[in-house]
C-alpha atoms as a PDB file:
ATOM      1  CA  UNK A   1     -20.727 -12.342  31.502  1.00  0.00           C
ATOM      2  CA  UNK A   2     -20.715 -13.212  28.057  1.00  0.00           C
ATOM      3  CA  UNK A   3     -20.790 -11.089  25.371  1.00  0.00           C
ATOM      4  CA  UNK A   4     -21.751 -10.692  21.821  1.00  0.00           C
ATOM      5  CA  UNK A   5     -19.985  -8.517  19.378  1.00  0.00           C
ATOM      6  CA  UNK A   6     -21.689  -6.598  16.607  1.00  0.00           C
ATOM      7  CA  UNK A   7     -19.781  -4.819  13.962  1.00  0.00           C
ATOM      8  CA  UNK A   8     -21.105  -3.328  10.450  1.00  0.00           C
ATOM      9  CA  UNK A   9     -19.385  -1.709   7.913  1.00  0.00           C
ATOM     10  CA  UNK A  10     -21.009  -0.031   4.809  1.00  0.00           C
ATOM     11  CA  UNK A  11     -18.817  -1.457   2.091  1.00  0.00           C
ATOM     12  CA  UNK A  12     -16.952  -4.501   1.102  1.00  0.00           C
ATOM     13  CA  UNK A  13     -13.817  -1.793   0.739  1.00  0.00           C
ATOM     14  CA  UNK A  14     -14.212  -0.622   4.109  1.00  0.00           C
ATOM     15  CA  UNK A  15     -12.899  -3.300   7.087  1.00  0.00           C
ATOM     16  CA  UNK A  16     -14.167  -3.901  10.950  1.00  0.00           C
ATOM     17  CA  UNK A  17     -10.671  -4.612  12.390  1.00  0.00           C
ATOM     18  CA  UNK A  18     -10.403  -1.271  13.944  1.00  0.00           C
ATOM     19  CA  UNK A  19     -13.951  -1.118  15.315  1.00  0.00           C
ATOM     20  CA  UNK A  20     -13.515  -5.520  16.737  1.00  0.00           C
ATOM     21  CA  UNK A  21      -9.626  -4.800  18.084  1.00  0.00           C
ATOM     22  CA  UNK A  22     -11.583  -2.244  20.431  1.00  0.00           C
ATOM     23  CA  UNK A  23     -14.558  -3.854  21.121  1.00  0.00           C
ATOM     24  CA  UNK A  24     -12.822  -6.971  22.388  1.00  0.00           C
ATOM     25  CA  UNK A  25     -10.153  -5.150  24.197  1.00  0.00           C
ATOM     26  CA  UNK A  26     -13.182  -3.326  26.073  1.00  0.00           C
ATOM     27  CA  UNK A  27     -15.068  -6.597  26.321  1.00  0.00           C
ATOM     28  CA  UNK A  28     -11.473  -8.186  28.063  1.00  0.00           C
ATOM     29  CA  UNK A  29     -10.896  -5.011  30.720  1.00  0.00           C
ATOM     30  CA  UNK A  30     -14.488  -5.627  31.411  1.00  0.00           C
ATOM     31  CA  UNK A  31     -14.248  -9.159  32.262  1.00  0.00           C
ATOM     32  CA  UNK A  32     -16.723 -10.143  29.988  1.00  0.00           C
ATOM     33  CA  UNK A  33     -15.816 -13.588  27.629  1.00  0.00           C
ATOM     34  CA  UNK A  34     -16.571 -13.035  23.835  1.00  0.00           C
ATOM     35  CA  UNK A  35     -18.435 -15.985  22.070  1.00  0.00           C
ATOM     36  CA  UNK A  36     -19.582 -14.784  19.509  1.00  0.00           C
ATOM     37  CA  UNK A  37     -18.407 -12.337  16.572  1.00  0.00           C
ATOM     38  CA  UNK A  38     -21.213 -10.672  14.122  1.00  0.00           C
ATOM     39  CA  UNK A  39     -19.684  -8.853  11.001  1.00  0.00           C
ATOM     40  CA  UNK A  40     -21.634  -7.325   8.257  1.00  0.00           C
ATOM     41  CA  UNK A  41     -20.344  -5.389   5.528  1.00  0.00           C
ATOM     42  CA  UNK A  42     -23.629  -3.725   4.128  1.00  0.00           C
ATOM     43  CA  UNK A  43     -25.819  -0.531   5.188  1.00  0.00           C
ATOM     44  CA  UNK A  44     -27.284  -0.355   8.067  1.00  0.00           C
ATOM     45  CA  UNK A  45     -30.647   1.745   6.890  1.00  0.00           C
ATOM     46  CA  UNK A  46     -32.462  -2.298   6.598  1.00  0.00           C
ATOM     47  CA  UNK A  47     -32.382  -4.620   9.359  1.00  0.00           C
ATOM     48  CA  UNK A  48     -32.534  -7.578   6.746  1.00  0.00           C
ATOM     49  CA  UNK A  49     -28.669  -8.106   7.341  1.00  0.00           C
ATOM     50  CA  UNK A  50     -27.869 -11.691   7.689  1.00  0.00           C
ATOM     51  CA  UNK A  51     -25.898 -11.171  10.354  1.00  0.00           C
ATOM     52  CA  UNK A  52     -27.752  -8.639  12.495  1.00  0.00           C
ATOM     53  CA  UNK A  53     -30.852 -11.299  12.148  1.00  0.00           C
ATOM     54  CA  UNK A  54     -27.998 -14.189  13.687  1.00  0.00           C
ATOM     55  CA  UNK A  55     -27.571 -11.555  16.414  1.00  0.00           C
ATOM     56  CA  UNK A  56     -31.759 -12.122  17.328  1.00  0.00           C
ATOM     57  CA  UNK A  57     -31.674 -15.266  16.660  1.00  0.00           C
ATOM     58  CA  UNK A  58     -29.153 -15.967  19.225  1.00  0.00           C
ATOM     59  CA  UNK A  59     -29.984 -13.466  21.817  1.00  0.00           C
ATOM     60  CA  UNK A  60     -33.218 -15.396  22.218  1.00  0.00           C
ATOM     61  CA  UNK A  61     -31.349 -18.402  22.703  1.00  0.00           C
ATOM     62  CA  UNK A  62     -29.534 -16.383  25.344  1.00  0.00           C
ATOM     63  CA  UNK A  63     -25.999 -17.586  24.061  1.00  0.00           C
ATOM     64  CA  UNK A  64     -24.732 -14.096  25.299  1.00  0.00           C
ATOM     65  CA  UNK A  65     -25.389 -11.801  27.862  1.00  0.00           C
ATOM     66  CA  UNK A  66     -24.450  -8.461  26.941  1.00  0.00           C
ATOM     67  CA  UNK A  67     -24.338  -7.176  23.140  1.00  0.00           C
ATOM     68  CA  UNK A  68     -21.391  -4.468  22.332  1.00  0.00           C
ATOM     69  CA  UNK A  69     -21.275  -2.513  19.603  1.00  0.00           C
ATOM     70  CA  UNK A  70     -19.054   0.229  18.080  1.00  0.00           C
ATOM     71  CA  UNK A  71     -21.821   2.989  18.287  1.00  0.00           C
ATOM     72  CA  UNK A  72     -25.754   3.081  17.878  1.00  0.00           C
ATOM     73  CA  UNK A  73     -25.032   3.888  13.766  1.00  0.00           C
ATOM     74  CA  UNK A  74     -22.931   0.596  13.424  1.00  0.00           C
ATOM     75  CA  UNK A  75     -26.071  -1.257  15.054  1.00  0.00           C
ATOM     76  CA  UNK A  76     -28.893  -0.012  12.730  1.00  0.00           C
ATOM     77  CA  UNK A  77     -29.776   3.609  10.756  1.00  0.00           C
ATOM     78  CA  UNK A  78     -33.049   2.614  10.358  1.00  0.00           C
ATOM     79  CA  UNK A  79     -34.230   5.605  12.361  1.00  0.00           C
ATOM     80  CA  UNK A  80     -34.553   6.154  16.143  1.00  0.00           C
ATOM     81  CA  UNK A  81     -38.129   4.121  16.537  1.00  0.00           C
ATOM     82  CA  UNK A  82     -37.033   1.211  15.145  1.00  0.00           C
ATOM     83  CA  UNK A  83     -33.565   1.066  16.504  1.00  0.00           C
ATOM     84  CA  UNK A  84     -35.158   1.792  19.905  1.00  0.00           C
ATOM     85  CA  UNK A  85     -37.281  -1.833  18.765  1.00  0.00           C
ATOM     86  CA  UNK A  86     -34.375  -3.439  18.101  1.00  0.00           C
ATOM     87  CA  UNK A  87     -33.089  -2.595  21.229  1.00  0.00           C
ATOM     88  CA  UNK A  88     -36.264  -3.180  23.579  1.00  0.00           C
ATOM     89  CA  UNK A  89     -36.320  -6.688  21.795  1.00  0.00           C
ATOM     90  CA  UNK A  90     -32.736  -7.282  22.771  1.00  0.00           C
ATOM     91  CA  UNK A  91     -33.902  -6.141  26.579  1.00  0.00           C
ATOM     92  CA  UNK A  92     -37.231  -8.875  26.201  1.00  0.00           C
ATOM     93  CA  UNK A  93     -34.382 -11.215  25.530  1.00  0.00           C
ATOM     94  CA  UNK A  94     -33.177 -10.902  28.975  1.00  0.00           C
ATOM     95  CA  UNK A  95     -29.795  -9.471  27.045  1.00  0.00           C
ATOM     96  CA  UNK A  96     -28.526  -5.957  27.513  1.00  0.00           C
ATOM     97  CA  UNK A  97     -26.625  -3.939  25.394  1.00  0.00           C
ATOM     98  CA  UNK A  98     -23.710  -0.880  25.231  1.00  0.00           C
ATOM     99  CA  UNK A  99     -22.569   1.286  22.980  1.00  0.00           C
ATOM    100  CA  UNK A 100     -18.513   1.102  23.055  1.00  0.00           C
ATOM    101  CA  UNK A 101     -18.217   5.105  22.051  1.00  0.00           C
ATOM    102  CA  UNK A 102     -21.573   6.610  23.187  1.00  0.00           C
ATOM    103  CA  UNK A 103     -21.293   5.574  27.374  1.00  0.00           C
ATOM    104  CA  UNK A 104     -24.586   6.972  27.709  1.00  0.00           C
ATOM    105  CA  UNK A 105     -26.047   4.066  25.331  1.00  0.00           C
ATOM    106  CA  UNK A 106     -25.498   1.248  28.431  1.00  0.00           C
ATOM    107  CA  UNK A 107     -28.635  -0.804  29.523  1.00  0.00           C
ATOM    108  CA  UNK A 108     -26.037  -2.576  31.822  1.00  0.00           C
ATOM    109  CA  UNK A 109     -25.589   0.101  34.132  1.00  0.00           C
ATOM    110  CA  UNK A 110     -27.442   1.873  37.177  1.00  0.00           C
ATOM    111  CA  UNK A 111     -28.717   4.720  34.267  1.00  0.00           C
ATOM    112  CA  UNK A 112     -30.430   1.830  32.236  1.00  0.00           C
ATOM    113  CA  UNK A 113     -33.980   2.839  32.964  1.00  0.00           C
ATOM    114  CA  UNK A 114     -33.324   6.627  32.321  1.00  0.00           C
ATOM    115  CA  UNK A 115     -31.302   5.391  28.854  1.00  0.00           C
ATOM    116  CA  UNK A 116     -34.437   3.285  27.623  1.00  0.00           C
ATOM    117  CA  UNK A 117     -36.687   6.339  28.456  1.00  0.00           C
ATOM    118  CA  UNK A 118     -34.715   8.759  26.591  1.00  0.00           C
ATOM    119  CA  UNK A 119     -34.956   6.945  23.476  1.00  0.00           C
ATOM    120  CA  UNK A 120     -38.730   6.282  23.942  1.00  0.00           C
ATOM    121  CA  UNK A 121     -39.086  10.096  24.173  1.00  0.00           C
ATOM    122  CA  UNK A 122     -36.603  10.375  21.208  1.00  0.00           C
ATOM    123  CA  UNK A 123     -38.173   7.626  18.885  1.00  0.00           C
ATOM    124  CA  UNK A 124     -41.741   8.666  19.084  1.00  0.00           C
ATOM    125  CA  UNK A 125     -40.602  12.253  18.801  1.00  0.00           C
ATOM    126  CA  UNK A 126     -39.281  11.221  15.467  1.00  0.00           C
ATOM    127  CA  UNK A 127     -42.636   9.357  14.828  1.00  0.00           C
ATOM    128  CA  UNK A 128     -44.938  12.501  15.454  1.00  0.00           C
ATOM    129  CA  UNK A 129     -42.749  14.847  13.177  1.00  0.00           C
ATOM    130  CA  UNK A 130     -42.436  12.086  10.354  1.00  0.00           C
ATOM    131  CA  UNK A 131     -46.297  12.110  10.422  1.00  0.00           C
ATOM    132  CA  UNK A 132     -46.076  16.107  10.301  1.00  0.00           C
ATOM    133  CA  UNK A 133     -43.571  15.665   7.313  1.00  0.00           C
ATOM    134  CA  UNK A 134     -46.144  13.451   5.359  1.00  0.00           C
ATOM    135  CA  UNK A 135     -48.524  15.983   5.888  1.00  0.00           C
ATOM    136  CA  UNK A 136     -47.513  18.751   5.110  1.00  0.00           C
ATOM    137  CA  UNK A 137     -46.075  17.043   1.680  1.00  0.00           C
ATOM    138  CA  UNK A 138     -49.433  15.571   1.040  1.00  0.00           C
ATOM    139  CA  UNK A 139     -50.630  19.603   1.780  1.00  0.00           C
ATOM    140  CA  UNK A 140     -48.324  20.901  -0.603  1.00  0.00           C
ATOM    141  CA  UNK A 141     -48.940  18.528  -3.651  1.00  0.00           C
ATOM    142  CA  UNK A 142     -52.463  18.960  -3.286  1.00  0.00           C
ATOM    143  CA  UNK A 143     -52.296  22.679  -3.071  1.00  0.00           C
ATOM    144  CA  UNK A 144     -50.327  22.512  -6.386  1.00  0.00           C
ATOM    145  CA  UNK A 145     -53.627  20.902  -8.019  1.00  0.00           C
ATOM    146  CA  UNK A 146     -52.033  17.583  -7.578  1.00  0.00           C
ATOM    147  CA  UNK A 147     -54.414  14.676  -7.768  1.00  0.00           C
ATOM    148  CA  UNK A 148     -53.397  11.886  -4.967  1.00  0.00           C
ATOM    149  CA  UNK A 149     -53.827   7.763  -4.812  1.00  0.00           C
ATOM    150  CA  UNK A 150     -53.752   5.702  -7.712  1.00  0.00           C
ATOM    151  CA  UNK A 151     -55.455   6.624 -10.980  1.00  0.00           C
ATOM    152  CA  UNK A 152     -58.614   6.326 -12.509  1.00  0.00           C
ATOM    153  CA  UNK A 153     -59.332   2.791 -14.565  1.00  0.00           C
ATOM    154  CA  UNK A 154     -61.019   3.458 -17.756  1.00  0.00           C
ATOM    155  CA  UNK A 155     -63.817   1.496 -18.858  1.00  0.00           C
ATOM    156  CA  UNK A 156     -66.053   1.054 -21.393  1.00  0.00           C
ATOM    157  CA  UNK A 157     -69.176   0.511 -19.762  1.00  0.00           C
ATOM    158  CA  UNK A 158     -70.998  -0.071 -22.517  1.00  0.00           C
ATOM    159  CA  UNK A 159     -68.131  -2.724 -24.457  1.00  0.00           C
ATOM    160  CA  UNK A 160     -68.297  -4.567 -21.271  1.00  0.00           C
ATOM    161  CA  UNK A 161     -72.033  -4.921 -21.096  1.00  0.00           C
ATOM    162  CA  UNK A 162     -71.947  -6.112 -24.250  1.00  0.00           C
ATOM    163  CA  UNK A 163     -69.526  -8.834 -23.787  1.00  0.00           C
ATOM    164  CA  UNK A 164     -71.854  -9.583 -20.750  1.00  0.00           C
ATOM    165  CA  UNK A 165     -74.713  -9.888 -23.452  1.00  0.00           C
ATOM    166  CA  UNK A 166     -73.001 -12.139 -25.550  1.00  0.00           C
ATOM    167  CA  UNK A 167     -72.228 -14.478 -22.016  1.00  0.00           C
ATOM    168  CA  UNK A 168     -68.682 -13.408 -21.762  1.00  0.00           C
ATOM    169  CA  UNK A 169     -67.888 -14.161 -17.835  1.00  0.00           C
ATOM    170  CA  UNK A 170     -66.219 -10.949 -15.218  1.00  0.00           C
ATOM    171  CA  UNK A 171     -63.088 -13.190 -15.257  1.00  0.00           C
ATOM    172  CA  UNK A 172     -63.132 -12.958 -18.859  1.00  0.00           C
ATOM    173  CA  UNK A 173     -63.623  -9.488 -19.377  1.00  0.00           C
ATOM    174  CA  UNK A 174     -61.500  -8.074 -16.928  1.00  0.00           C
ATOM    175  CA  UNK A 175     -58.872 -10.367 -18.717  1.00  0.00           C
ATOM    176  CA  UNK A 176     -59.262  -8.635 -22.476  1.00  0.00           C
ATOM    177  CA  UNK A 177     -59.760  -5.142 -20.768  1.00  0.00           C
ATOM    178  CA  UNK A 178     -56.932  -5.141 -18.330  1.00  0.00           C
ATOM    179  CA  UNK A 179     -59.000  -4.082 -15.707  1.00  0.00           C
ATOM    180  CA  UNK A 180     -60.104  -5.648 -12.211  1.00  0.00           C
ATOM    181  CA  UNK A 181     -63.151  -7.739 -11.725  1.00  0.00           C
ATOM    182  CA  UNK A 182     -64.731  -5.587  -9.719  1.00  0.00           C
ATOM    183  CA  UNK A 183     -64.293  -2.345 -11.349  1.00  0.00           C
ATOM    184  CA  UNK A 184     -65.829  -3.690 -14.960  1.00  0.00           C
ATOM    185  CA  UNK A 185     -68.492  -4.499 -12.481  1.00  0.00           C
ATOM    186  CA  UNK A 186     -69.428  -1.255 -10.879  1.00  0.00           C
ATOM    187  CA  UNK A 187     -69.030   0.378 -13.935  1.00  0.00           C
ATOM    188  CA  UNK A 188     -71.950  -1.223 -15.533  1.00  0.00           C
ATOM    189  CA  UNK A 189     -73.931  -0.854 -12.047  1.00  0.00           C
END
């Protein structure tokens, strides 16, 4: 099989010679051929990394087989739903994936089905209480007498309908008072 390597570190200061001297060593007792090396050297909480992306972009091209990676934190910390995407996009790729340190993270084994499950559970587990979270925020700020969404415009109704009176247009007048279109609009409605 061949096999893609993915390796992140956080910082420039930091190196991935420890984490690639393993992952190819596993990748050679495995039998698998490397051919291709992703390194990035930024955090992992965005999946905007240049080299992460390369990783997509050639998994669809199916230049590799298998991905391996240090451990599911070196692949992404975006949070277990979207690392679970990032994963079931690899699988729709027709690539599968393991975790070098975490043998339970292996969609190349006889477990694979159980493994993709377990994360389902685990990512929309995070989704409901990350709604509950929100919640109970929004709750809390309102409870304090805290007003929500974005603020009231001002307007002088009556400057802007006479601006309309001397034929100024909406364009015009939402230009000199700062404030949208529409809301000069309704305010003189």
């Amino acid at each position: 099989m061949n096999c893609g390597i993915y390796s992140r570190v956080s910082t420039s200061k930091q190196d991935a010679d420890n984490q690639l001297a393993q992952l190819r060593e596993f990748a050679r007792v495995m039998g698998w051929t490397v051919v291709a090396e992703y390194i990035d050297e930024v955090t992992g909480k965005h999946s905007d990394r240049a080299e992460f992306q390369r990783v997509f972009t050639d998994a669809s091209r199916r230049r590799f087989d298998v991905l391996l990676f240090w451990s599911l934190d070196r692949l992404s910390r975006e949070g277990a739903l979207e690392t679970l995407q990032h994963l079931n996009r690899l699988t729709g790729y027709g690539v599968q994936w393991r975790s070098l340190t975490e043998q339970y993270l292996d969609s190349t084994g006889m477990f694979r089905d159980a493994v993709i499950s377990i994360l389902a559970v685990i990512a929309k587990q995070e989704r409901v209480r990350l709604a509950e979270r929100t919640r109970a925020g929004l709750e809390r700020v309102r409870r304090e007498g805290k007003r929500l969404g974005r603020p009231s415009a001002k307007v002088d109704a009556d400057a802007v309908r006479e601006m309309r009176r001397d034929g100024v247009s909406w364009s015009e007048i939402s230009r000199r008072t700062g404030v949208a279109r529409a809301t000069c609009q309704k305010a003189v409605a």
